[in-house]
Every structure is written in structure tokens, then in C-alpha cells.
Protein backbone atom coordinates (compact mmCIF):
# COMPACT_ATOMS: atom_id res chain seq x y z
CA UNK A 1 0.00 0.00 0.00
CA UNK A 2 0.87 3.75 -0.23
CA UNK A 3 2.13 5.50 2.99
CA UNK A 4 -0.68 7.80 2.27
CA UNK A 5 -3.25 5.86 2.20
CA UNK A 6 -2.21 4.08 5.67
CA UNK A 7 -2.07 6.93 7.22
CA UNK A 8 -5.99 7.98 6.06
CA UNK A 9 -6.55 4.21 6.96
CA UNK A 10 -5.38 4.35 10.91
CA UNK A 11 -6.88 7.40 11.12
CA UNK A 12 -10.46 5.96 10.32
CA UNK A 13 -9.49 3.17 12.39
CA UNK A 14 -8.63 5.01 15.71
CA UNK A 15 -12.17 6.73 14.93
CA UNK A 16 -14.08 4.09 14.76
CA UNK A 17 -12.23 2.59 18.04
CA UNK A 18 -12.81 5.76 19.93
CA UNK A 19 -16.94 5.59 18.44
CA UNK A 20 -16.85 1.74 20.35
CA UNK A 21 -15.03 2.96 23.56
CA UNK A 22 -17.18 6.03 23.78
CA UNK A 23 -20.89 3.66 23.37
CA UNK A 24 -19.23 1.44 25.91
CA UNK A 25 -19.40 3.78 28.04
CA UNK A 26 -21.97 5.23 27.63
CA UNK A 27 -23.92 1.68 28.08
CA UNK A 28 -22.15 0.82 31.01
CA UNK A 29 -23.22 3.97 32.52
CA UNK A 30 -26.89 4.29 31.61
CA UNK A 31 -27.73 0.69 29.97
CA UNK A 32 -28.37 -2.76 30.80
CA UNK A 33 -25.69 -3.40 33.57
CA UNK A 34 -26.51 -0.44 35.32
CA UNK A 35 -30.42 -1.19 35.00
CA UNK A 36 -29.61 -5.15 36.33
CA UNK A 37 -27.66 -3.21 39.26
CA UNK A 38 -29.93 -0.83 40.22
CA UNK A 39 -32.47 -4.22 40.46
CA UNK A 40 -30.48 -6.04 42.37
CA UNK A 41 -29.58 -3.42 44.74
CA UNK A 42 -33.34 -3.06 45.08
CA UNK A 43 -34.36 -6.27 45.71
CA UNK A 44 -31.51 -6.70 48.38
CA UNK A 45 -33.02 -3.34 50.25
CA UNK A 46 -37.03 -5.34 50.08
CA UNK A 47 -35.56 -8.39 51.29
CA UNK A 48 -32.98 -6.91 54.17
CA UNK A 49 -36.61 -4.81 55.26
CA UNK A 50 -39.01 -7.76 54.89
CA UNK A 51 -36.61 -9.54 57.25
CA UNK A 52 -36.57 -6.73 59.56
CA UNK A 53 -40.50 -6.38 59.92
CA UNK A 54 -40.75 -10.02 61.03
């Protein structure tokens, strides 16, 4: 290949890498995981009260 066409070619690269590290985040912070924490944190708090009341 041409040196100036690798250079075009890394630099599309390292964009689309920094697009995936940047929706990773982004769904780690406000997606799925965070949703399945948020529920089990919840459902730890109903049962550590429901043991409490008894």
C-alpha cells in the first residue's frame, strides 16, 4: 500500500475505536448493567426490610 493511504486508513481506524469505547461507556453507565444493578440493589433493600419487619 501507499504511505498515504495508511495513514488515512489508521486514522479511520482510531475513529471508529474511539466511536466503540465512547458507546461502551456510555452503556455501562446508563444501559443494561446499570439497569440489572440498580435491580439487584433493590431487591436486596425489600428483602434486608421484609426480614426486619418479622
Amino acid at each position: 500500500m501507499i504511505s498515504d493511504n495508511l495513514l488515512n486508513i489508521a486514522m479511520f481506524v482510531m475513529f471508529m475505536m474511539l466511536i466503540g469505547l465512547v458507546l461502551t461507556i456510555l452503556e455501562f453507565r446508563y444501559g443494561e448493567p446499570k439497569r440489572q444493578q440498580e435491580r439487584a440493589e433493590r431487591n436486596q433493600g425489600s428483602a434486608d426490610a421484609g426480614k426486619n419487619t418479622r
